[in-house]
N, C-alpha and C. Protein backbone atom coordinates (compact mmCIF):
# COMPACT_ATOMS: atom_id res chain seq x y z
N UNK A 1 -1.25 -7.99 23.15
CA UNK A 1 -2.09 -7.00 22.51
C UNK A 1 -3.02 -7.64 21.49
N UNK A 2 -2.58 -8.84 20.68
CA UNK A 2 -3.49 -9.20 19.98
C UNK A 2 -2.90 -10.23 19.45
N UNK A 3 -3.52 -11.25 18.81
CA UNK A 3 -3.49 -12.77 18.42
C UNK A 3 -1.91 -13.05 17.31
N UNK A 4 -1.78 -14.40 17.78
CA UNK A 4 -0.43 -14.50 17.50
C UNK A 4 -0.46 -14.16 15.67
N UNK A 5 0.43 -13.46 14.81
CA UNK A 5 0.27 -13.61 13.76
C UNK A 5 -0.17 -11.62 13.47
N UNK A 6 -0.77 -11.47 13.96
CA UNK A 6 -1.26 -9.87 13.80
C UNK A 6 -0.34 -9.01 13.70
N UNK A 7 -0.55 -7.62 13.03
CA UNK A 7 0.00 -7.07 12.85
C UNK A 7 -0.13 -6.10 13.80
N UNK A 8 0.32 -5.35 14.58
CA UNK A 8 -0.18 -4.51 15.50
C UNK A 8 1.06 -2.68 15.11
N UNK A 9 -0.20 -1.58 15.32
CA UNK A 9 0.15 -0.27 15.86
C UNK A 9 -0.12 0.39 16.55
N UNK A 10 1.17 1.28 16.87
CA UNK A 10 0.42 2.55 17.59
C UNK A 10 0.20 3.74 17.28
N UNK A 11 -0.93 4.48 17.48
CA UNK A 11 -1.13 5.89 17.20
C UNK A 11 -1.66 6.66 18.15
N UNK A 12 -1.40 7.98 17.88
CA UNK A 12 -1.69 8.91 19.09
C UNK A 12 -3.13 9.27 18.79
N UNK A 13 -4.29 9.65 20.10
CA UNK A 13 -5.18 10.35 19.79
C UNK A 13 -5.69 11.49 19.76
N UNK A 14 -6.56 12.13 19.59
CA UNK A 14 -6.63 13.86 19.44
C UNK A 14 -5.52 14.21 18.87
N UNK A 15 -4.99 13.55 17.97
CA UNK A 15 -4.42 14.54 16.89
C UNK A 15 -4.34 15.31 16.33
N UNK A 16 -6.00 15.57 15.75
CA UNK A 16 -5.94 16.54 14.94
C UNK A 16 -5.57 17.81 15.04
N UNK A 17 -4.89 18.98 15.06
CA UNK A 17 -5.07 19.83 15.07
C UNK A 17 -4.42 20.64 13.34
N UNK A 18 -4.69 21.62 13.48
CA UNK A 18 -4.29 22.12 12.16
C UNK A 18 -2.82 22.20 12.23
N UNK A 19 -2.33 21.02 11.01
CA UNK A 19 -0.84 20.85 10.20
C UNK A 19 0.08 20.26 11.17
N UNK A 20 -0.82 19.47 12.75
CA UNK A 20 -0.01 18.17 13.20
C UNK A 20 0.24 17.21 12.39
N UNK A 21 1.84 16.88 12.40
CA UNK A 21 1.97 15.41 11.75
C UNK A 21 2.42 14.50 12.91
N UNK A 22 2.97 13.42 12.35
CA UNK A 22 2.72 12.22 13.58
C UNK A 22 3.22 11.31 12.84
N UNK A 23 3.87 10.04 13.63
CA UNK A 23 4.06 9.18 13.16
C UNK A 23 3.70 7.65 13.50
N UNK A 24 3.27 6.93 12.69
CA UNK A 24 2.20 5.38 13.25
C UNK A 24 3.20 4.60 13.12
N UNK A 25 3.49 3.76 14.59
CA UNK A 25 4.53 3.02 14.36
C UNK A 25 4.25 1.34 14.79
N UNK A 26 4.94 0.85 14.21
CA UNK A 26 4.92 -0.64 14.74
C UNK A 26 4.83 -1.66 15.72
N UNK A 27 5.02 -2.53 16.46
CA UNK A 27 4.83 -3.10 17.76
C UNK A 27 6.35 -2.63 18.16
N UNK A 28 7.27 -3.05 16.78
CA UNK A 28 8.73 -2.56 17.43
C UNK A 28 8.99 -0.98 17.79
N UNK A 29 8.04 -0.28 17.63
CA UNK A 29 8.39 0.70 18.23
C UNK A 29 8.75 1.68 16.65
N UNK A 30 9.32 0.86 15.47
CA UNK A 30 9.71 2.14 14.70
C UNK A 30 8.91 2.47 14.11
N UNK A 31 9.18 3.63 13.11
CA UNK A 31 8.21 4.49 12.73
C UNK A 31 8.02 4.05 11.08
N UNK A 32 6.62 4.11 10.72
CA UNK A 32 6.42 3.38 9.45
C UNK A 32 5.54 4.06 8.21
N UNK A 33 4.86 4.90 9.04
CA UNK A 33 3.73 5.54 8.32
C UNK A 33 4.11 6.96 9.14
N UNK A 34 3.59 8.10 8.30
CA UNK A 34 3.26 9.75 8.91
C UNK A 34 1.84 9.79 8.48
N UNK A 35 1.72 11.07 9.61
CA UNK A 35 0.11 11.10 9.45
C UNK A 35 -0.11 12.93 9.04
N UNK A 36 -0.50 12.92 8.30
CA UNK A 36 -0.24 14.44 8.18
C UNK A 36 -1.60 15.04 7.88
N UNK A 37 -1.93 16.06 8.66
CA UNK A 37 -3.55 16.42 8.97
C UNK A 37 -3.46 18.21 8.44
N UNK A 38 -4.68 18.70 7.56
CA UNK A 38 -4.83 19.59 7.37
C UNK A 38 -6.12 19.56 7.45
N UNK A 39 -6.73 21.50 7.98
CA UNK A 39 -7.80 21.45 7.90
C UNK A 39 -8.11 23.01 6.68
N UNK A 40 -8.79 22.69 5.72
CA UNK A 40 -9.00 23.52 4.68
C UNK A 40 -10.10 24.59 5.29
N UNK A 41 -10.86 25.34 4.37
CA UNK A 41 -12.18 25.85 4.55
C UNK A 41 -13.12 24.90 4.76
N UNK A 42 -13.74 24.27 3.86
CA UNK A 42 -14.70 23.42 4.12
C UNK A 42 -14.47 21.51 4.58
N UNK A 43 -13.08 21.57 4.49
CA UNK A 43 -12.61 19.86 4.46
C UNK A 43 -11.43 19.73 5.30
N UNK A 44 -11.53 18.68 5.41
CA UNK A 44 -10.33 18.24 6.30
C UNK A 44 -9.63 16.82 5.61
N UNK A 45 -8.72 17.07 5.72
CA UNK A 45 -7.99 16.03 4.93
C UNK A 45 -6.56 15.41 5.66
N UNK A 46 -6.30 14.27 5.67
CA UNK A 46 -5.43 14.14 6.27
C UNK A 46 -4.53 13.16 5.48
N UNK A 47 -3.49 13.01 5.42
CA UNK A 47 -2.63 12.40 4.18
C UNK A 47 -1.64 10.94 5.04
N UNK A 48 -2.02 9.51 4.67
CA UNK A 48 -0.98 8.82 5.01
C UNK A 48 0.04 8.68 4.41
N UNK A 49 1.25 8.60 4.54
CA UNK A 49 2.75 8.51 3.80
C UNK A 49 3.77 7.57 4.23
N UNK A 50 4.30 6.98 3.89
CA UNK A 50 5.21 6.04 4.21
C UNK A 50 6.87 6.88 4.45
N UNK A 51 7.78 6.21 5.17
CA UNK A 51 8.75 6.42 5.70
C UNK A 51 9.19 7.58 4.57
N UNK A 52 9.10 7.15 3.45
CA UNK A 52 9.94 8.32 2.51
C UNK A 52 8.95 9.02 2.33
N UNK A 53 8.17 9.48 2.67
CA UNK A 53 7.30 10.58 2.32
C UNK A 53 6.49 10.48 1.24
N UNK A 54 6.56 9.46 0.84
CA UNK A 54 5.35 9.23 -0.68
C UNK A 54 4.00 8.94 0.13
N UNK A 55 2.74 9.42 -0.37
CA UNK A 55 1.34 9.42 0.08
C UNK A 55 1.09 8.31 -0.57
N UNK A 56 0.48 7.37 0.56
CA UNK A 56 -0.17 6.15 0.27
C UNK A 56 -1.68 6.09 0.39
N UNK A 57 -2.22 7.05 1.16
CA UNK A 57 -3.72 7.16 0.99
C UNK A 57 -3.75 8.45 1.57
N UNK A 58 -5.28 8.98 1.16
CA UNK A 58 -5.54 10.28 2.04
C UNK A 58 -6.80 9.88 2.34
N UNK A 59 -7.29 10.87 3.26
CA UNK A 59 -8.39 10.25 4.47
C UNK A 59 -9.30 12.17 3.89
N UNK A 60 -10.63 12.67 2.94
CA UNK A 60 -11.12 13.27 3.13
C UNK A 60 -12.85 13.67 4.21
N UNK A 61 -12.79 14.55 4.97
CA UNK A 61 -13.95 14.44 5.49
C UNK A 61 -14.50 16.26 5.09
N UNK A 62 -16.01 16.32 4.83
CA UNK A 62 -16.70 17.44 4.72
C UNK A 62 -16.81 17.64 6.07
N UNK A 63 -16.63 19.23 6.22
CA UNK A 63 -16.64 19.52 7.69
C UNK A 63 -18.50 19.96 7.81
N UNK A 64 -19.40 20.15 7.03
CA UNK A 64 -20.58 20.58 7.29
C UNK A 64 -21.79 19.83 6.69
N UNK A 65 -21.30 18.66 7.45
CA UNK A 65 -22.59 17.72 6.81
C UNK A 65 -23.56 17.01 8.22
N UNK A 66 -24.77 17.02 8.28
CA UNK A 66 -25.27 16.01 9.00
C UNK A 66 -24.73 14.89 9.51
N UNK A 67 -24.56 14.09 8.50
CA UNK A 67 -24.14 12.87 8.87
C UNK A 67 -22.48 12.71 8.67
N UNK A 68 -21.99 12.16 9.78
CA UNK A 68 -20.30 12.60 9.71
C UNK A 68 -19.94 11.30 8.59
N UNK A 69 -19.13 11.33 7.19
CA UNK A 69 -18.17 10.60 6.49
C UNK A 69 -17.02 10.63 6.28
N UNK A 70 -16.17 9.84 6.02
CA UNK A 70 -14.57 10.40 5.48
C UNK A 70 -14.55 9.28 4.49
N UNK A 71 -14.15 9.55 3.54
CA UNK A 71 -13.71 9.01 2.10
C UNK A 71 -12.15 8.65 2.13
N UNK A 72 -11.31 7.92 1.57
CA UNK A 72 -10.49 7.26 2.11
C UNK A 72 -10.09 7.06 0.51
N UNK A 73 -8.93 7.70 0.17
CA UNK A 73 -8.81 7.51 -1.55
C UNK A 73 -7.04 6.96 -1.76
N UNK A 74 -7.06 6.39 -2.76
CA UNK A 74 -5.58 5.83 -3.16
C UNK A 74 -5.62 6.21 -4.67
N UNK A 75 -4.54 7.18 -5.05
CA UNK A 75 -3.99 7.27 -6.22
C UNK A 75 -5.30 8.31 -6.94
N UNK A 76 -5.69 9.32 -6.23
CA UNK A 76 -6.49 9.58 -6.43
C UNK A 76 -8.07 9.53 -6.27
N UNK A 77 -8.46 7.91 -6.02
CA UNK A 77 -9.71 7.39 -6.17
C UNK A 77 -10.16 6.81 -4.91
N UNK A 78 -11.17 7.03 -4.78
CA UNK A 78 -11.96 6.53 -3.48
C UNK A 78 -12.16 5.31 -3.45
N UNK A 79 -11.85 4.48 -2.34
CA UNK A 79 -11.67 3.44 -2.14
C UNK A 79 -12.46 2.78 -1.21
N UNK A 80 -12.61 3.55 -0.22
CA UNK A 80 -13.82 3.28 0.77
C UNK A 80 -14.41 4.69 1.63
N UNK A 81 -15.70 4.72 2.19
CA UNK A 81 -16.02 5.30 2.55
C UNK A 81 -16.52 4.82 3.73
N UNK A 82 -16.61 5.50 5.19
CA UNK A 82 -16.62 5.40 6.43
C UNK A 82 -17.85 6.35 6.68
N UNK A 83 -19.01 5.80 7.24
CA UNK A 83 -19.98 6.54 7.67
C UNK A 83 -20.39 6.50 9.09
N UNK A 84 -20.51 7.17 9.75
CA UNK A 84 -20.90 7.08 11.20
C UNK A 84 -22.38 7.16 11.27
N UNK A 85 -22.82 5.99 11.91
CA UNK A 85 -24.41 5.99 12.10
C UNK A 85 -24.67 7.03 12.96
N UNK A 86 -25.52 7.57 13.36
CA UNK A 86 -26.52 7.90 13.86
C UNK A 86 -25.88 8.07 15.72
N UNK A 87 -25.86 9.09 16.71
CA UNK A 87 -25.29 8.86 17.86
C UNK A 87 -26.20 7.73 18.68
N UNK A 88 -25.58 6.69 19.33
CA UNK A 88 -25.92 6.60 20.28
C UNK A 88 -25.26 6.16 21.67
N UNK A 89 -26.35 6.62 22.73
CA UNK A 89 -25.83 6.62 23.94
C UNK A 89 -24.68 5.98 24.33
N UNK A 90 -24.81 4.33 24.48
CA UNK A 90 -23.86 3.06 24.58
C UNK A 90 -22.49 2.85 24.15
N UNK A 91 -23.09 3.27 22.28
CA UNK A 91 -22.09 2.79 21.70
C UNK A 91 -22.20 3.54 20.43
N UNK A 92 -21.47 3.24 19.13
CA UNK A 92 -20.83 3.95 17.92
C UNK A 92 -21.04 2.77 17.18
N UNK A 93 -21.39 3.16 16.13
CA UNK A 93 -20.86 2.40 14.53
C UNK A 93 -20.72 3.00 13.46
N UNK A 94 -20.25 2.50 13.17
CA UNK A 94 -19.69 2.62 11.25
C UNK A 94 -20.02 1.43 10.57
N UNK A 95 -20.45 2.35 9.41
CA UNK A 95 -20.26 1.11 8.28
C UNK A 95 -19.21 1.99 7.16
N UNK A 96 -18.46 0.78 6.36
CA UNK A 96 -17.20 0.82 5.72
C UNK A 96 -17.36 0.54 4.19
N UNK A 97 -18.36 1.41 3.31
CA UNK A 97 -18.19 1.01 2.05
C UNK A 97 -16.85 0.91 1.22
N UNK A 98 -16.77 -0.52 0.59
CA UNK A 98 -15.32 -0.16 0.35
C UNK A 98 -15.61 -0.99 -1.22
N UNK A 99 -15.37 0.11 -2.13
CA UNK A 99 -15.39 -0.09 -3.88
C UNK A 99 -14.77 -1.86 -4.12
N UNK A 100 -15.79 -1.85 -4.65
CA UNK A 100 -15.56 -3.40 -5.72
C UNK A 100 -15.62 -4.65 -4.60
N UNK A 101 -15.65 -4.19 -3.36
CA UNK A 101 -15.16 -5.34 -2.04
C UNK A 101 -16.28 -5.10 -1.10
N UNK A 102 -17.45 -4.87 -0.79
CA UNK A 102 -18.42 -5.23 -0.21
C UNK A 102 -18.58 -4.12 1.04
N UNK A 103 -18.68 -4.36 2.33
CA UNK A 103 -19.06 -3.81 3.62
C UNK A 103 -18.13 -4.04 4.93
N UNK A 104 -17.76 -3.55 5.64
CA UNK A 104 -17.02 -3.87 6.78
C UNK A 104 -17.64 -3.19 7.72
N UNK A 105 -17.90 -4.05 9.22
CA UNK A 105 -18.77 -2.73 9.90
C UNK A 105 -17.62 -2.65 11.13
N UNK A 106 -18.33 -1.68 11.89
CA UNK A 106 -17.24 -1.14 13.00
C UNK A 106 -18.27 -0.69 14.26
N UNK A 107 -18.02 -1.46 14.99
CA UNK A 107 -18.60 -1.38 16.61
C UNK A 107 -17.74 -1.22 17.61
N UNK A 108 -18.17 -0.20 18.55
CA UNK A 108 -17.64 0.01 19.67
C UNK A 108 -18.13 1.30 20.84
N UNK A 109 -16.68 1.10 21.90
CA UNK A 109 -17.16 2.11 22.93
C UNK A 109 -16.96 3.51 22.80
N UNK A 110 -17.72 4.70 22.52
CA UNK A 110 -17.33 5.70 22.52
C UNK A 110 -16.07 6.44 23.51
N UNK A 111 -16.59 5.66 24.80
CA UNK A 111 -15.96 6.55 25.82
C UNK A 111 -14.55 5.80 25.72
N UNK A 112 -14.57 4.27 26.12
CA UNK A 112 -13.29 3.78 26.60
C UNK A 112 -12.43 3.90 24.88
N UNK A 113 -12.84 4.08 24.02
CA UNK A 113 -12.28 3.83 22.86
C UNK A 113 -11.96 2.54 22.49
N UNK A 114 -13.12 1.44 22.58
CA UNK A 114 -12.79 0.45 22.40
C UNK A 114 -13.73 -0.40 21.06
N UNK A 115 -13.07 -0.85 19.86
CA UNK A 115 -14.19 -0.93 18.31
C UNK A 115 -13.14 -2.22 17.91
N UNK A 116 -13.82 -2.82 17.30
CA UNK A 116 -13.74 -3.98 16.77
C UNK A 116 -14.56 -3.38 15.16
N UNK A 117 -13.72 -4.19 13.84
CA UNK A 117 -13.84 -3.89 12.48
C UNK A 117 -14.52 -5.59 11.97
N UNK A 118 -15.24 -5.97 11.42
CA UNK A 118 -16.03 -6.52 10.91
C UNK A 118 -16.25 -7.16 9.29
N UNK A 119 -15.59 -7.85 8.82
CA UNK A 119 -16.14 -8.38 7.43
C UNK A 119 -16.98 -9.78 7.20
N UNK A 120 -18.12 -9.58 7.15
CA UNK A 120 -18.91 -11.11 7.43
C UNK A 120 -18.77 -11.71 8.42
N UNK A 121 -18.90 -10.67 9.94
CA UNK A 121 -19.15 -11.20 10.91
C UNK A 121 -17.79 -11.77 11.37
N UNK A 122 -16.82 -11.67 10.69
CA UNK A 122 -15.38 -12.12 11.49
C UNK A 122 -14.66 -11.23 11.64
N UNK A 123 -13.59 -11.05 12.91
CA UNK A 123 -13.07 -9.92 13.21
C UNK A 123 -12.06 -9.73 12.18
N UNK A 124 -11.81 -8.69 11.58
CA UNK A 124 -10.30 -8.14 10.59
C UNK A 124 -9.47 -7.41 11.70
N UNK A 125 -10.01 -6.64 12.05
CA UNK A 125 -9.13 -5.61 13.34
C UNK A 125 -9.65 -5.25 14.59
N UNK A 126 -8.82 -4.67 15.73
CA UNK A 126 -9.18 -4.46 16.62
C UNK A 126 -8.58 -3.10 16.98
N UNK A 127 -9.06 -2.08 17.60
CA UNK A 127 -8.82 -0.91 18.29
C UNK A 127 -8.62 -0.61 19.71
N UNK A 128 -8.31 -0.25 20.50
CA UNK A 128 -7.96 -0.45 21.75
C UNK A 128 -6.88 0.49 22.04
N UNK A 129 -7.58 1.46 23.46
CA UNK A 129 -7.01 2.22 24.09
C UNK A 129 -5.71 1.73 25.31
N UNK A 130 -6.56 0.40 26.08
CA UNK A 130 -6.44 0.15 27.11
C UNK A 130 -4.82 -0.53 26.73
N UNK A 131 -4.36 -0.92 25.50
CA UNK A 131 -3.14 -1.39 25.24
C UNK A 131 -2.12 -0.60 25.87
N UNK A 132 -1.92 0.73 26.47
CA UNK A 132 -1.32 1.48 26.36
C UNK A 132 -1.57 2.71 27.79
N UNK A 133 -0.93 2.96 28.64
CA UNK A 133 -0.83 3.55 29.60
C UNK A 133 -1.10 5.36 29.83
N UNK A 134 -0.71 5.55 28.57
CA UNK A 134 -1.01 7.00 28.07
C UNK A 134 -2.65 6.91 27.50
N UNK A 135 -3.47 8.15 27.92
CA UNK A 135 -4.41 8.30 27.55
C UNK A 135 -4.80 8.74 26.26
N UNK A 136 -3.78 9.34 25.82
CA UNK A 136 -3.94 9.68 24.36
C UNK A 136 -3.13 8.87 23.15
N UNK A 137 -2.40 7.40 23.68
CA UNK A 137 -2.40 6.25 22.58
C UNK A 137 -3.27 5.42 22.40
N UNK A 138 -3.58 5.14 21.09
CA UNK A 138 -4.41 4.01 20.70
C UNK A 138 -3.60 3.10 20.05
N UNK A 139 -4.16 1.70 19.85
CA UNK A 139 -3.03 0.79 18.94
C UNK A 139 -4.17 -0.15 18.54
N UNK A 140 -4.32 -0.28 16.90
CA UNK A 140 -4.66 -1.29 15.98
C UNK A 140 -3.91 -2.41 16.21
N UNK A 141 -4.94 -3.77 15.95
CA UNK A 141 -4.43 -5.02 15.57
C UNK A 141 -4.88 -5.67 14.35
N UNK A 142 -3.98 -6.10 13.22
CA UNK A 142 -5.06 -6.37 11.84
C UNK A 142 -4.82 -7.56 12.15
N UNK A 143 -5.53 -8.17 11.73
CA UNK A 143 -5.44 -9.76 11.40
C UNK A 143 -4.82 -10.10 10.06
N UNK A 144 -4.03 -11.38 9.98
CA UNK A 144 -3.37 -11.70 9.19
C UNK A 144 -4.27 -11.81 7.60
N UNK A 145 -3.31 -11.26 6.61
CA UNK A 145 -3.59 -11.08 5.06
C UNK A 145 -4.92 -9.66 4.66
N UNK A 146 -5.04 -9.04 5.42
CA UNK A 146 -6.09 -7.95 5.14
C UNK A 146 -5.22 -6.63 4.88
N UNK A 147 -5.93 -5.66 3.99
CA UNK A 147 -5.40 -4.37 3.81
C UNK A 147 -5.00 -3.89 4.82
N UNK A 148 -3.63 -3.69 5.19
CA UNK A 148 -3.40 -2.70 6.63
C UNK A 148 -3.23 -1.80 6.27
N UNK A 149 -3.09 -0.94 5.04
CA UNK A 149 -3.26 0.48 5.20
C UNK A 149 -4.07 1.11 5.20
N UNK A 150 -5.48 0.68 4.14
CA UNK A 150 -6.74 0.82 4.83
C UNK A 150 -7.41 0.59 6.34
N UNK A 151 -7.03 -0.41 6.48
CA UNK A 151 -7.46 -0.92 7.95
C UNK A 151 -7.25 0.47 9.26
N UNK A 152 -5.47 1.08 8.95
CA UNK A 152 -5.37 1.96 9.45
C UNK A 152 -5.76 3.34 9.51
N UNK A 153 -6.34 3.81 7.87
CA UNK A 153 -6.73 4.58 7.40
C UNK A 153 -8.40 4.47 7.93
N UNK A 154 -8.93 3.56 8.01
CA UNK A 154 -10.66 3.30 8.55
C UNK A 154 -10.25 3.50 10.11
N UNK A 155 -9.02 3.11 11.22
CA UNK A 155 -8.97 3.82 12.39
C UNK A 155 -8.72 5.03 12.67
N UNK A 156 -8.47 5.53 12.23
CA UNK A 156 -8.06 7.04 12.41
C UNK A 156 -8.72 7.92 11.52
N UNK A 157 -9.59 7.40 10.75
CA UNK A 157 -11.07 7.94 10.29
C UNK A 157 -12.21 7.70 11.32
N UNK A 158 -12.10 6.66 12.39
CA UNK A 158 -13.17 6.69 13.28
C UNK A 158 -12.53 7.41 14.63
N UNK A 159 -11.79 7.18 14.58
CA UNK A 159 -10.64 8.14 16.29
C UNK A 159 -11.29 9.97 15.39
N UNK A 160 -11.05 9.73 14.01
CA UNK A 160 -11.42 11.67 14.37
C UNK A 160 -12.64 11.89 14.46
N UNK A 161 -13.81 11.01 13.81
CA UNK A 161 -15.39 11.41 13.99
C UNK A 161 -16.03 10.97 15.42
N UNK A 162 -15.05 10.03 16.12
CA UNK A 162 -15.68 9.78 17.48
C UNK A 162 -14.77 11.32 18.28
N UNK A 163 -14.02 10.96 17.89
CA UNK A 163 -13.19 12.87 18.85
C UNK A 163 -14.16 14.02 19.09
N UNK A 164 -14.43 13.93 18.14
CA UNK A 164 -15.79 15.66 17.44
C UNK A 164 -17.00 15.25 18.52
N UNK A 165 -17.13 14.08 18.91
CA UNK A 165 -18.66 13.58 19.94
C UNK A 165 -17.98 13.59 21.09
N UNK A 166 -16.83 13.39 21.43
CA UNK A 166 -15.51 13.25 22.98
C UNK A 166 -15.62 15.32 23.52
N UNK A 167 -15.65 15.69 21.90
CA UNK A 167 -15.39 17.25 22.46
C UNK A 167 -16.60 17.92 23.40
């Protein structure tokens, strides 16, 4: 699935629905993170948590904006923000503002679900459907020493704004 040393997960796709939770689990199979998705009046928010239930990040997106974002906050504070360019035909991107730490970009296939994550032109992570026999798993690969809970939190911020273009 991905280069010796990586960290690799799996997660389900089309998740969202209102007050699905879920759980992101490891190459071994156990369960490490919950994913817990609400959709408000105007926002959607979805909460990562670790095995005991403490929230380690939350993932906010405005449901009525032009341009699709999700904000990505720890301990309160926004940490990075995920913007989806502009549609096009081919392919998808994001760019990944992320406080005090620069840019990460994110390219890939809309359809096959296939994106590669970006910091100065070297890969940090990888996304990929095809890992996985079920049509509705996806599984991250981080590369060694990078934020993986962000990392995971920036995939499943792009699995829900590419979903909304899938519908």
């Amino acid at each position: 699935m991905a280069t010796s040393g990586w960290s690799t997960y799996q997660l389900r796709r089309q998740l969202f629905s209102i007050g699905e939770d879920f759980w992101v689990q490891n190459a071994q199979g156990e369960n490490v993170y919950k994913l817990d998705g609400k959709v408000l009046v105007l926002t959607q928010t979805f909460a990562l948590q670790d095995v005991n239930g403490n929230e380690v990040a939350r993932m906010q997106a405005e449901m009525l904006t032009l341009r699709k974002t999700m904000d990505i906050e720890r301990g309160g504070q926004v940490v990075a923000t995920v913007k989806k360019a502009f549609f096009n035909v081919l392919s998808q991107s994001f760019t990944v503002e992320v406080a005090g730490d620069g840019e990460l970009q994110a390219q890939g296939d809309i359809l096959n679900h296939e994106f590669q994550i970006t910091a100065g032109g070297q890969v940090v992570a990888t996304i990929s459907k095809q890992w996985f026999a079920a049509d509705f798993m996806y599984g991250i690969a981080i590369a060694p020493g990078q934020d993986e809970v962000l990392l995971l939190c920036i995939a499943i911020s792009i699995d829900e704004m590419s979903e909304r273009d899938r519908r």
